[in-house]
N, C-alpha and C. Protein backbone atom coordinates (compact mmCIF):
# COMPACT_ATOMS: atom_id res chain seq x y z
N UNK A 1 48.89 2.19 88.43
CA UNK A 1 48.63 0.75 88.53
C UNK A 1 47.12 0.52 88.52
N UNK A 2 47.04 -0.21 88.05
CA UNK A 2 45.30 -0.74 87.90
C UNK A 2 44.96 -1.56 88.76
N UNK A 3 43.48 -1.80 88.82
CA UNK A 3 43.17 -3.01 89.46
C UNK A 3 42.78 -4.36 89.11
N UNK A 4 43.49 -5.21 88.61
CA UNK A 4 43.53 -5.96 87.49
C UNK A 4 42.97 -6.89 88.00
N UNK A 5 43.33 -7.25 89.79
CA UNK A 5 43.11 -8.64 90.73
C UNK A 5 41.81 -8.62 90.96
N UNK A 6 41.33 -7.52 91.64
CA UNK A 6 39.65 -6.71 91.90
C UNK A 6 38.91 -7.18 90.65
N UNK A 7 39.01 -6.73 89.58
CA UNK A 7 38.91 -7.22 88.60
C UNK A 7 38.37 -8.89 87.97
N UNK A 8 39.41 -9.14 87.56
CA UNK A 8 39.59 -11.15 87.36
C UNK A 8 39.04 -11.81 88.63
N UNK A 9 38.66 -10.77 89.66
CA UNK A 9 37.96 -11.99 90.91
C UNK A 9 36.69 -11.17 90.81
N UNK A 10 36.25 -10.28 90.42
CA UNK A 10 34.94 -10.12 90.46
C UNK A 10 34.37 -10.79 88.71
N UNK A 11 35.36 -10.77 88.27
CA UNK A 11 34.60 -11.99 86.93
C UNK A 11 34.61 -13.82 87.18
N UNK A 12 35.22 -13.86 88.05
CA UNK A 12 35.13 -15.22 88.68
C UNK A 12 33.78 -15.24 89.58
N UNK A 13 33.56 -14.30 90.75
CA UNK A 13 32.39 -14.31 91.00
C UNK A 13 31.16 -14.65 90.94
N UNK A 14 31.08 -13.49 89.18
CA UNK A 14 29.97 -13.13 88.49
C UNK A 14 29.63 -14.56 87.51
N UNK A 15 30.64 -15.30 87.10
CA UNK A 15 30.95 -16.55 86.69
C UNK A 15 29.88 -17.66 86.88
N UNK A 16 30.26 -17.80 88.70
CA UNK A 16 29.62 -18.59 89.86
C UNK A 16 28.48 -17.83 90.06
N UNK A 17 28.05 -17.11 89.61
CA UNK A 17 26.57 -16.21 89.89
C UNK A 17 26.43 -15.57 91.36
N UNK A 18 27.81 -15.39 92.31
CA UNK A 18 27.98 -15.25 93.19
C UNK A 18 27.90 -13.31 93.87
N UNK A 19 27.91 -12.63 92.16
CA UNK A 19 28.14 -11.06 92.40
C UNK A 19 27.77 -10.65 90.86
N UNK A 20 26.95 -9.79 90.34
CA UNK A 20 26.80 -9.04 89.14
C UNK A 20 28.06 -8.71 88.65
N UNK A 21 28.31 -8.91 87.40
CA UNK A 21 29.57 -8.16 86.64
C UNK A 21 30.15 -6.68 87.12
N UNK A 22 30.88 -6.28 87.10
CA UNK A 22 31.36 -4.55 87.28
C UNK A 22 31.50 -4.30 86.07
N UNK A 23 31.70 -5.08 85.23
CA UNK A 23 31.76 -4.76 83.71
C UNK A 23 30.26 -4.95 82.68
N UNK A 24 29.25 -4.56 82.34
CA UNK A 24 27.94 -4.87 82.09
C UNK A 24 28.35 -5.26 80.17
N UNK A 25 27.74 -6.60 79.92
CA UNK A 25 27.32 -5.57 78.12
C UNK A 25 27.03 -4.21 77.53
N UNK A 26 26.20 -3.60 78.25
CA UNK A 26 25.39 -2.44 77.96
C UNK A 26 26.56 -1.56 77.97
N UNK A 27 27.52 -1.31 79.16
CA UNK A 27 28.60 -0.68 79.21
C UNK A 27 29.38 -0.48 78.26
N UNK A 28 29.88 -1.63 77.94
CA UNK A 28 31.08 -1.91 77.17
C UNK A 28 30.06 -1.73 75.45
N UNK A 29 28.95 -1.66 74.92
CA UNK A 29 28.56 -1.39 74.16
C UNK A 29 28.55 0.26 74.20
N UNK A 30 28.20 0.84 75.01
CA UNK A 30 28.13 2.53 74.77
C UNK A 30 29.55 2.72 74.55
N UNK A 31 30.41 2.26 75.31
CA UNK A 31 31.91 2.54 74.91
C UNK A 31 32.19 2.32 73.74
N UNK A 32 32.22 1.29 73.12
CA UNK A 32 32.16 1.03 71.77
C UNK A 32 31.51 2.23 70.89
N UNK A 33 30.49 2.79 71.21
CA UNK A 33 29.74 3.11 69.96
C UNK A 33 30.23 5.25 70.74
N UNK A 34 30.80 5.28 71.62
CA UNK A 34 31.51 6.14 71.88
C UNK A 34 33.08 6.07 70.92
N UNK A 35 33.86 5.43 71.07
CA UNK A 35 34.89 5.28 70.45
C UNK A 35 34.82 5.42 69.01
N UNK A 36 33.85 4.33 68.11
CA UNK A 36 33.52 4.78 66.82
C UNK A 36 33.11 5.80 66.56
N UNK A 37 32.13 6.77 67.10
CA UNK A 37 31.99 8.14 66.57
C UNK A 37 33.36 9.03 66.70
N UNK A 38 33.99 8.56 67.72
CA UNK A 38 35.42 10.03 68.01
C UNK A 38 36.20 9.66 66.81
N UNK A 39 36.21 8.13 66.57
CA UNK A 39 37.26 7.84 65.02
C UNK A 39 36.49 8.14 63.89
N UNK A 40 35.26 8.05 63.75
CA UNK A 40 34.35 8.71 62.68
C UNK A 40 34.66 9.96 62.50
N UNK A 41 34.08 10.93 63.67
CA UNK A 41 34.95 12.34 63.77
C UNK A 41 36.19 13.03 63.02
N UNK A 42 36.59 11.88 64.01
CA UNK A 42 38.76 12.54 63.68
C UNK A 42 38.92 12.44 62.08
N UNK A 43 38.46 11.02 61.24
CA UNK A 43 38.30 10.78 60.21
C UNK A 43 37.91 11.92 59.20
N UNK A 44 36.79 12.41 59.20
CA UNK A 44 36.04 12.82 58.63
C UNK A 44 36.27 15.05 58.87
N UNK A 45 36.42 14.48 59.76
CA UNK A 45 36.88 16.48 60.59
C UNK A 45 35.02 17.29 60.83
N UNK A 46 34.19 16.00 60.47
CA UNK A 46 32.68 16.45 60.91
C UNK A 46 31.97 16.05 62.11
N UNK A 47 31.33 16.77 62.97
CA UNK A 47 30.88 16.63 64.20
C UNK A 47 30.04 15.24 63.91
N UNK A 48 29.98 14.24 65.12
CA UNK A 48 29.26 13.13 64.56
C UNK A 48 28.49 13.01 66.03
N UNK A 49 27.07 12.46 65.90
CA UNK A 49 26.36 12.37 66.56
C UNK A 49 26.09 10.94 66.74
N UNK A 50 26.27 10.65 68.15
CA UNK A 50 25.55 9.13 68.69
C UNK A 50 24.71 9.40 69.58
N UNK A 51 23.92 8.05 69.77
CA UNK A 51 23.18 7.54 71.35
C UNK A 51 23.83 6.77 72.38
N UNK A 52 24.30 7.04 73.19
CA UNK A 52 24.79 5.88 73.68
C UNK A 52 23.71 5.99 75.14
């Protein structure tokens, strides 16, 4: 089970400027550019290099 409630009330919070995100841009961008290299990878069957 996740924490879905923790969650949706700390983006309500962060909303009201009441608490920083738990979720950042910056975050959710390295993830991203994590995910595209492993499907680049798998794709390709060649080691692929990022920055995140």
């Amino acid at each position: 089970a996740g924490r879905w409630r923790s969650y949706y009330e700390n983006i309500s919070a962060a909303l009201a400027g009441a608490a920083p995100p738990a979720v950042t841009p910056e975050s959710v961008r390295r993830g991203v550019a994590l995910l595209e290299a492993a499907f680049a990878s798998g794709g390709s069957g060649q080691e692929i290099h990022c920055r995140i």
